[in-house]
N, C-alpha and C. Protein backbone atom coordinates (compact mmCIF):
# COMPACT_ATOMS: atom_id res chain seq x y z
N UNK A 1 29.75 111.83 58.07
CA UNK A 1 28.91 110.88 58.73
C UNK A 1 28.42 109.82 57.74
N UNK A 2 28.08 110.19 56.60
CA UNK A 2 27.71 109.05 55.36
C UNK A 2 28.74 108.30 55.14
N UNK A 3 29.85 108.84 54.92
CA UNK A 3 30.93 107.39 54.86
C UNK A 3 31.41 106.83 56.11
N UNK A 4 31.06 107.29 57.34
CA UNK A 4 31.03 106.35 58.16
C UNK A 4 29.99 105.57 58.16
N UNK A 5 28.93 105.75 58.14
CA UNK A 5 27.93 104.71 57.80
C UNK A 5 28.40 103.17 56.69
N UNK A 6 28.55 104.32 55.64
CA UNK A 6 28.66 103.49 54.30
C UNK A 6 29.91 102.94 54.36
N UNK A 7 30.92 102.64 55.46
CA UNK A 7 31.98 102.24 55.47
C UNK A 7 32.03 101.11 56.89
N UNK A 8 31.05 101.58 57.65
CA UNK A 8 30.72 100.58 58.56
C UNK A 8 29.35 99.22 57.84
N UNK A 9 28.79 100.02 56.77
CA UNK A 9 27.87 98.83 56.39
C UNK A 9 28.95 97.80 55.62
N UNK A 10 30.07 98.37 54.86
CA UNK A 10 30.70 97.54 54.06
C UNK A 10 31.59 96.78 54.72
N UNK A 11 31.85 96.85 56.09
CA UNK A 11 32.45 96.46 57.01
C UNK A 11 31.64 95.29 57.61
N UNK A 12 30.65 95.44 57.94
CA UNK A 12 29.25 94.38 58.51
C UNK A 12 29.53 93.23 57.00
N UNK A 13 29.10 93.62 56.12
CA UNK A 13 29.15 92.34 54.73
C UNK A 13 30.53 91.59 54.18
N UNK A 14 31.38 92.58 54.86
CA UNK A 14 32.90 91.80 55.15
C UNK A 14 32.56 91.20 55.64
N UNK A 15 32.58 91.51 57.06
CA UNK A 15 32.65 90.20 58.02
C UNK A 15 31.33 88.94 58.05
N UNK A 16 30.26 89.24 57.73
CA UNK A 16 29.26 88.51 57.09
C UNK A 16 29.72 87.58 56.12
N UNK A 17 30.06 88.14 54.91
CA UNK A 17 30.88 86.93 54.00
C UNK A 17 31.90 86.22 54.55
N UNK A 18 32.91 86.59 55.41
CA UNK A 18 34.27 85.95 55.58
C UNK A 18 33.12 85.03 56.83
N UNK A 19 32.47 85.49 57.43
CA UNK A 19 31.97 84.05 58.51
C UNK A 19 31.13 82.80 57.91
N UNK A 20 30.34 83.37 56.74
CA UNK A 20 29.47 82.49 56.13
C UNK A 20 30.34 81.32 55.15
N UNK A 21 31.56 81.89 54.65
CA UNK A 21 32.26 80.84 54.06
C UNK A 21 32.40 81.42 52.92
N UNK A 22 33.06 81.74 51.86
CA UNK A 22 33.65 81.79 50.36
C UNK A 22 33.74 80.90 49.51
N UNK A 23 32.24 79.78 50.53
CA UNK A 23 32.87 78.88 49.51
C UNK A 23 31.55 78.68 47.75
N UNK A 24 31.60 77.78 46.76
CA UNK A 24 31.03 78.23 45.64
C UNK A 24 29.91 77.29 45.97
N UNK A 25 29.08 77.37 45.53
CA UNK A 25 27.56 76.93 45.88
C UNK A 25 27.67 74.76 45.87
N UNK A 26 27.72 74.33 46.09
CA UNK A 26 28.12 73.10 46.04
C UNK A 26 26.69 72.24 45.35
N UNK A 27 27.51 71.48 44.34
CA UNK A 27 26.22 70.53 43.35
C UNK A 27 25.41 69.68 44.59
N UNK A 28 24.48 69.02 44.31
CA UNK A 28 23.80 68.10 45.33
C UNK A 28 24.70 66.47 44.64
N UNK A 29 24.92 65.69 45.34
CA UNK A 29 25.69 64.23 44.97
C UNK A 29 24.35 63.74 44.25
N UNK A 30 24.85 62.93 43.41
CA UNK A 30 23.51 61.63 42.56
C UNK A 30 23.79 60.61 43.80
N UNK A 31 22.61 60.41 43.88
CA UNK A 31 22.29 59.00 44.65
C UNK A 31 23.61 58.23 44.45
N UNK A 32 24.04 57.05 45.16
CA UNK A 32 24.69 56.50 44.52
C UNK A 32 23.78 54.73 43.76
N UNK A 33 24.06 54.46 42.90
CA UNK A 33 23.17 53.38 42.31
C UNK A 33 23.95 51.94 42.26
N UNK A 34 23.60 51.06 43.34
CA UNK A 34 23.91 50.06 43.77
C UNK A 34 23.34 48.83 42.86
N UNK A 35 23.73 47.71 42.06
CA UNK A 35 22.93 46.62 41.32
C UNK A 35 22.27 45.78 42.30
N UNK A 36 20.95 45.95 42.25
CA UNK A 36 20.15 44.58 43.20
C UNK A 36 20.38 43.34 42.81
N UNK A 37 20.51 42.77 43.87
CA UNK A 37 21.17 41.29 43.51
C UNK A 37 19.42 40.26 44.32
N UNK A 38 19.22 39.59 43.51
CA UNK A 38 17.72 39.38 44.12
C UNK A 38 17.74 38.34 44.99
N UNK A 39 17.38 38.12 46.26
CA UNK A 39 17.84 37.29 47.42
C UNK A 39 16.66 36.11 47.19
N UNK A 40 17.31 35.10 47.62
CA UNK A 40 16.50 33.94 47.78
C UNK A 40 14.91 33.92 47.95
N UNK A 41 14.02 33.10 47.53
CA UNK A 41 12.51 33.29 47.73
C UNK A 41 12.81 32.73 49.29
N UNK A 42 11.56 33.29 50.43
CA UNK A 42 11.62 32.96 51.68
C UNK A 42 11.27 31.12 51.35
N UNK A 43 11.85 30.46 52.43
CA UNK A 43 11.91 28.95 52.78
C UNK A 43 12.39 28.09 51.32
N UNK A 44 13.09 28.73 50.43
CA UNK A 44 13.90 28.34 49.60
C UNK A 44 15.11 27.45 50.03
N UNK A 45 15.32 26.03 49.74
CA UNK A 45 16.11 25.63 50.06
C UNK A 45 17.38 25.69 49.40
N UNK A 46 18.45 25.49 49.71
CA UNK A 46 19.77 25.36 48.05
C UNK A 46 20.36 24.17 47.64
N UNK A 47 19.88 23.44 46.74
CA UNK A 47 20.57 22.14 46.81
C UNK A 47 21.38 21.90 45.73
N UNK A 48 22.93 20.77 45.98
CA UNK A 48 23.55 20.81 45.16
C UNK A 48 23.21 20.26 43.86
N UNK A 49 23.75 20.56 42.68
CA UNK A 49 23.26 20.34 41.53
C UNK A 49 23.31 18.67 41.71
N UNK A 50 24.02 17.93 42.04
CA UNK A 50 23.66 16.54 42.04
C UNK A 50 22.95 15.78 42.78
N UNK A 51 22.59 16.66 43.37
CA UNK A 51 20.99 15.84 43.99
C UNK A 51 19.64 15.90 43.17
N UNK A 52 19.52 16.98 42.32
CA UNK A 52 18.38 16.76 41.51
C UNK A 52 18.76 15.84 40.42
N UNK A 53 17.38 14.66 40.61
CA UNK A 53 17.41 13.82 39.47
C UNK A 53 17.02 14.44 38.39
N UNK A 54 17.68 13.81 37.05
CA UNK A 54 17.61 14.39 35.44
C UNK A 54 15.77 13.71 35.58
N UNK A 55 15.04 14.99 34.33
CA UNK A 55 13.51 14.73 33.98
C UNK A 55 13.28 16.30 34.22
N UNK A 56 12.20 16.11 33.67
CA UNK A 56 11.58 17.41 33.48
C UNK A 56 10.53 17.47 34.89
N UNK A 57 10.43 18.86 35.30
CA UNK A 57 9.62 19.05 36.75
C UNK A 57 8.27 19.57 36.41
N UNK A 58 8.18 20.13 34.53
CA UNK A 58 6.84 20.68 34.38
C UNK A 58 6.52 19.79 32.63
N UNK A 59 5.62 19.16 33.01
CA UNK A 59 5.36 17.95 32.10
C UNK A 59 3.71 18.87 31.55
N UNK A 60 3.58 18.27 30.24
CA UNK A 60 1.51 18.34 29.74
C UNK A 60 1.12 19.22 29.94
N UNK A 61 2.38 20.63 29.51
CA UNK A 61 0.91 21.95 29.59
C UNK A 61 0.62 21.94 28.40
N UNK A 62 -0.92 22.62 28.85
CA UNK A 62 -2.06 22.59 27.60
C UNK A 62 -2.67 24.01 28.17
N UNK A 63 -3.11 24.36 27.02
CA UNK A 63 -4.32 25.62 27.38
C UNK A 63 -5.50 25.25 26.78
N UNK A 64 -7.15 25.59 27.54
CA UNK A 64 -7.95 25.54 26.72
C UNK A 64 -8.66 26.96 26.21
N UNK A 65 -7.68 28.12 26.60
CA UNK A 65 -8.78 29.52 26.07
C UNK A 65 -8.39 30.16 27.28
N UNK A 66 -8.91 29.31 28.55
CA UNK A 66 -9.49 29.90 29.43
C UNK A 66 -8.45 29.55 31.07
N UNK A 67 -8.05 28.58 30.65
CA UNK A 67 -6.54 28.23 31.79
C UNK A 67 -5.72 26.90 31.37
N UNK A 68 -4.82 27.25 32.20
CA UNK A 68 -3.73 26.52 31.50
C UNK A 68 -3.41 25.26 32.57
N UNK A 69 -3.68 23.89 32.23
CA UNK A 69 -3.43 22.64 32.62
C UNK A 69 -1.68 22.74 32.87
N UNK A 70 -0.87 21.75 33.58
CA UNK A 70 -0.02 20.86 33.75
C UNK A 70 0.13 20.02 35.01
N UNK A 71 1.51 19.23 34.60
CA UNK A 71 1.75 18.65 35.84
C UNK A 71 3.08 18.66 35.87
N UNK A 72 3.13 18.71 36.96
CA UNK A 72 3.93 19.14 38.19
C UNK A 72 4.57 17.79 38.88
N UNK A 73 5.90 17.63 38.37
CA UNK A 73 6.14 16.40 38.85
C UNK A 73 8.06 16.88 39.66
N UNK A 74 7.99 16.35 41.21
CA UNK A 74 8.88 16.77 41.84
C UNK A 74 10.65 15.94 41.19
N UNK A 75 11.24 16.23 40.90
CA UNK A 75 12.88 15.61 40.95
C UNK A 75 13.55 15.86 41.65
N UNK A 76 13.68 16.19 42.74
CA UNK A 76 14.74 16.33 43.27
C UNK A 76 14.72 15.26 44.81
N UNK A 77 15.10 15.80 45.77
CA UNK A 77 15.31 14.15 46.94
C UNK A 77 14.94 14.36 47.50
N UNK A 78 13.88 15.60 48.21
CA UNK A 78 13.14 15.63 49.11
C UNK A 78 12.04 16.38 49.25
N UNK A 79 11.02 16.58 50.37
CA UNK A 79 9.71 16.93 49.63
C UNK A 79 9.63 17.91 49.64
N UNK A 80 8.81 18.29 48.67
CA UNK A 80 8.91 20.00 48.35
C UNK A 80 7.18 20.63 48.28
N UNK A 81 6.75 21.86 48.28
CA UNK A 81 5.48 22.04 48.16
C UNK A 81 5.20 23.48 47.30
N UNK A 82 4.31 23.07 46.49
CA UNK A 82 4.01 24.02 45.43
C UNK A 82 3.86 25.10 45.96
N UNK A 83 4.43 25.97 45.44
CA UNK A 83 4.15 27.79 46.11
C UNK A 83 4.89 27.84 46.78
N UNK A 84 5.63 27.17 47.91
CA UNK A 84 6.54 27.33 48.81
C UNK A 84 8.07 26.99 48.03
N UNK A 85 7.78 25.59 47.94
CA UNK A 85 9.03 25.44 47.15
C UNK A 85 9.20 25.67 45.59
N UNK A 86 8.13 24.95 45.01
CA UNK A 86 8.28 25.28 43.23
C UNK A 86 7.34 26.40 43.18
N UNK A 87 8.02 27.10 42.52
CA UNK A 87 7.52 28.63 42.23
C UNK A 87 6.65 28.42 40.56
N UNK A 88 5.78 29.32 40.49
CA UNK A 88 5.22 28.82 39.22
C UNK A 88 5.54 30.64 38.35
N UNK A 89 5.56 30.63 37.11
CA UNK A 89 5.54 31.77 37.34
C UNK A 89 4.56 31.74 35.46
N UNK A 90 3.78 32.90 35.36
CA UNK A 90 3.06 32.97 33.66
C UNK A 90 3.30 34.39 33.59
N UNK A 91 4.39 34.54 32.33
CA UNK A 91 4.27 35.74 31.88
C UNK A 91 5.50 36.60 32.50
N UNK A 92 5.96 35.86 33.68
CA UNK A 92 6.59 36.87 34.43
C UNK A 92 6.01 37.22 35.89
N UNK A 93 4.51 36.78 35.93
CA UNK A 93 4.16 37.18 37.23
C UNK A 93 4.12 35.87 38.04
N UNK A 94 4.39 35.96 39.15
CA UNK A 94 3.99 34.67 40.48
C UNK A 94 2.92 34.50 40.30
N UNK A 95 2.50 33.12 40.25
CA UNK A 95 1.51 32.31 40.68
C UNK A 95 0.94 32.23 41.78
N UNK A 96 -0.28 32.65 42.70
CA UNK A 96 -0.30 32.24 43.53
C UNK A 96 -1.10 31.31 43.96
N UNK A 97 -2.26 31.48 42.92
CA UNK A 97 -3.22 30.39 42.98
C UNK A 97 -3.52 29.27 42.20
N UNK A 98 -3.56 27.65 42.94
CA UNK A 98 -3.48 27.00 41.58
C UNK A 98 -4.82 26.31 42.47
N UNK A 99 -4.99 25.28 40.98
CA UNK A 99 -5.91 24.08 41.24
C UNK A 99 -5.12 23.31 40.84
N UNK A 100 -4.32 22.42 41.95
CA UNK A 100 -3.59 21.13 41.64
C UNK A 100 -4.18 19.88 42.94
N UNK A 101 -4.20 18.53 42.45
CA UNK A 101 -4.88 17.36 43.27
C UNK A 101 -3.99 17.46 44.35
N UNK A 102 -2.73 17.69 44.69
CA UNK A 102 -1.56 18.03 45.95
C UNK A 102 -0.91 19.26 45.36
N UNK A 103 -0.38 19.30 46.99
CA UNK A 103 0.20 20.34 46.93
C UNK A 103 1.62 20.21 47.84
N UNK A 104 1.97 19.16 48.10
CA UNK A 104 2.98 18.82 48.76
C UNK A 104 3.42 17.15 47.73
N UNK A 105 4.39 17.75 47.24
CA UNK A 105 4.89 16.09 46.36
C UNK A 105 6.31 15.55 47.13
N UNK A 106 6.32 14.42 47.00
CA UNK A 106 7.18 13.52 47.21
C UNK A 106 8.29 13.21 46.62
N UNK A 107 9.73 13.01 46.20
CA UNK A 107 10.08 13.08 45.47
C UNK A 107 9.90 11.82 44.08
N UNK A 108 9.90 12.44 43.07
CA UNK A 108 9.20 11.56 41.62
C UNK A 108 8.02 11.53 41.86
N UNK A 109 7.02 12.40 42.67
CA UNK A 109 5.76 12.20 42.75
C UNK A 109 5.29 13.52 41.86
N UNK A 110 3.92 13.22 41.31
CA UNK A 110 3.61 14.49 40.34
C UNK A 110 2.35 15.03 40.65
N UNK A 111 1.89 16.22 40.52
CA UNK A 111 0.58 16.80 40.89
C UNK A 111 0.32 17.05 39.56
N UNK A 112 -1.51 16.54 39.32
CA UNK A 112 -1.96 16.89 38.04
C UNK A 112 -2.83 18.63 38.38
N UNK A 113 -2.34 19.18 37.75
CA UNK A 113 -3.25 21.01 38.15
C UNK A 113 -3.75 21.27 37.03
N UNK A 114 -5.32 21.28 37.23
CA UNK A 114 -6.27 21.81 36.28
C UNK A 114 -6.10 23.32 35.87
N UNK A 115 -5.15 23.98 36.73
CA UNK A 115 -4.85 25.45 36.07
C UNK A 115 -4.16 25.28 36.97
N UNK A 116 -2.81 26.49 36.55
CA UNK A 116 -2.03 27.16 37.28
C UNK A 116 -2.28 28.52 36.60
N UNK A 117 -2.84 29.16 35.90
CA UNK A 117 -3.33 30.64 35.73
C UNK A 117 -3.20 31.13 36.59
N UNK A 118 -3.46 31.43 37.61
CA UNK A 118 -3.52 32.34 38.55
C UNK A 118 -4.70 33.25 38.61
N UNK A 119 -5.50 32.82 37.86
CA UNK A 119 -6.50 33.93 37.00
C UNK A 119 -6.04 35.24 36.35
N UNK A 120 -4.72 34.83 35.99
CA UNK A 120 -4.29 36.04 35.43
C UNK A 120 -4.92 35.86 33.65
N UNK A 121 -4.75 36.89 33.09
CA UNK A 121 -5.65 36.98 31.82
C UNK A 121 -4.44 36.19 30.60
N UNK A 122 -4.87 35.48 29.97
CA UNK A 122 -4.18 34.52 28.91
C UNK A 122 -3.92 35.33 27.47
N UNK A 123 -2.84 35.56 27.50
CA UNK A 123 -2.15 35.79 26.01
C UNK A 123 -2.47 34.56 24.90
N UNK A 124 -2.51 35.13 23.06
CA UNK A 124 -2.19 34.20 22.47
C UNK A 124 -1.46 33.05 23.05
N UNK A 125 0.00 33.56 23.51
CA UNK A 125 1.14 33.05 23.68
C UNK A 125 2.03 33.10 24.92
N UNK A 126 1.54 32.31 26.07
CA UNK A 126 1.51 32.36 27.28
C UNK A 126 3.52 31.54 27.36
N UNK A 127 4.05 32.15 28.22
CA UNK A 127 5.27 31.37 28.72
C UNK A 127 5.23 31.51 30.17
N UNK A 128 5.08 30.24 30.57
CA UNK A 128 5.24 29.12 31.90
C UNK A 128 6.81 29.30 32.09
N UNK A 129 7.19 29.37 33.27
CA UNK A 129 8.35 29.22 33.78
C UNK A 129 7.92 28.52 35.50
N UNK A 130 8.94 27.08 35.67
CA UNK A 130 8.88 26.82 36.82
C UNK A 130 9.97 26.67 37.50
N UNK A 131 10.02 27.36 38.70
CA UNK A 131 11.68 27.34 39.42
C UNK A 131 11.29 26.58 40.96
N UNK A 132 12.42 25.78 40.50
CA UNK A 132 12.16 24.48 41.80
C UNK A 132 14.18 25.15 42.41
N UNK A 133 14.10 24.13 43.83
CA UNK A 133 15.21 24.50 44.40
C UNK A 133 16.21 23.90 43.78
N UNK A 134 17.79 24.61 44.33
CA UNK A 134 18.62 23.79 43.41
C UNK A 134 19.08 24.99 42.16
N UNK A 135 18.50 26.21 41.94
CA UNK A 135 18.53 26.74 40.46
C UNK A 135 17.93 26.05 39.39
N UNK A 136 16.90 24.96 39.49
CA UNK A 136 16.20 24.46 38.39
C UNK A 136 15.12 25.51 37.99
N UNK A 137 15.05 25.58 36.83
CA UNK A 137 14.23 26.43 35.80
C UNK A 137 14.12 25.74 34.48
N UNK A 138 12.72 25.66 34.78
CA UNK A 138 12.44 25.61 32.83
C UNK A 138 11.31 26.23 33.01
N UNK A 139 11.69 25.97 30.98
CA UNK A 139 10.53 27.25 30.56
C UNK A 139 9.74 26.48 29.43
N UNK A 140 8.23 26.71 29.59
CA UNK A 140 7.52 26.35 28.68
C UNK A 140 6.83 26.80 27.88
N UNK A 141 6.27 27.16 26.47
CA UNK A 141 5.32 28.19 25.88
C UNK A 141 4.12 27.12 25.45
N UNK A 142 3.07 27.82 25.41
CA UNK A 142 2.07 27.57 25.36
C UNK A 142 1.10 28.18 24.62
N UNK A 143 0.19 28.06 24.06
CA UNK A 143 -0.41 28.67 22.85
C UNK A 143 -2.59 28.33 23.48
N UNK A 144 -2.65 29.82 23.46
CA UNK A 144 -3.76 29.87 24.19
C UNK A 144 -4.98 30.07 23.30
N UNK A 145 -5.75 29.21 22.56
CA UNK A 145 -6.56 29.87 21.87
C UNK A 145 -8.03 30.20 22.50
N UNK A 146 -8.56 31.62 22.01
CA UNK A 146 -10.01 31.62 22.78
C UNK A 146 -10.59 30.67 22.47
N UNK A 147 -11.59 30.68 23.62
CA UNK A 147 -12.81 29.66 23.22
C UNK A 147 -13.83 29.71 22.07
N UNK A 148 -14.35 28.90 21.23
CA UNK A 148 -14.97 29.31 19.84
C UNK A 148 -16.36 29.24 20.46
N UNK A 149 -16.95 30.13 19.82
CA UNK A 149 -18.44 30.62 20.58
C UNK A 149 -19.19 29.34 20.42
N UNK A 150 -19.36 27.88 20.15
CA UNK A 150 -19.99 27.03 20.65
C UNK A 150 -19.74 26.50 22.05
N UNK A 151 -17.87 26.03 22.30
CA UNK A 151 -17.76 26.25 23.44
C UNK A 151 -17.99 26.55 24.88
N UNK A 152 -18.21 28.41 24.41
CA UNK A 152 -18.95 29.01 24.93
C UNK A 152 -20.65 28.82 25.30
N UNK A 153 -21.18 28.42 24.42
CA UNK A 153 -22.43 28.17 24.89
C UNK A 153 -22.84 27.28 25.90
């Protein structure tokens, strides 16, 4: 009677294994890792390289300590508006807040901006980057010194 038992249990884990599969424990897949390709800023227009007139689009930055002056002068052929169309960027981060006299330029028209900081906090050595449509980019560095405690007073 024991090896019928013990011959019917080994019989049950036969057929248990042969239904469950033989097969070897299977790895989990790696993600697969795709390169981001970074899509257009929203209401970005694309214009051909010969429509932007030659000149510089970010003219007179200055720092005084505490934010960073320029101006903002449009080249290309039609109107464009700060934040929407020319992107400002310090450091690497977006701009979102400026103090400029317009904010919609004309083309060859220029906005003077008492800061484009963003209130973000000022390095020695601040780099301005402005990207207008078209793939225009430049880059500007700028040299931030604190304010000297009379200044301050």
């Amino acid at each position: 009677m024991k090896k019928a038992v013990l011959l019917l249990c080994i019989l049950a884990l036969g057929v248990l294994f042969i239904l469950s599969g033989c097969k070897a424990p299977e790895e989990p897949e790696a993600p697969e890792v795709t390169p981001e390709v970074p899509e257009e800023l929203p209401g970005e227009e694309v214009m051909a390289p010969e429509e932007i007139i030659e000149g510089a689009w970010l003219a007179s930055v200055s720092c005084d300590g505490e934010k960073v002056a320029a101006t903002i002068v449009n080249q290309g052929s039609e109107d464009y508006e700060i934040f929407k169309d020319i992107k400002i960027l310090l450091r690497g981060l977006v701009v979102t807040k400026f103090d400029c006299d317009k904010m919609t330029l004309a083309p060859g028209e220029g906005a003077i901006c008492a800061d484009i900081s963003g209130g973000f906090p000022l390095a020695d050595e601040n780099e301005i980057m402005l990207r207008a449509p078209g793939g225009v980019q430049e880059v500007e560095s700028v040299t931030c010194a604190p304010p000297s405690a009379e200044e301050a007073e």
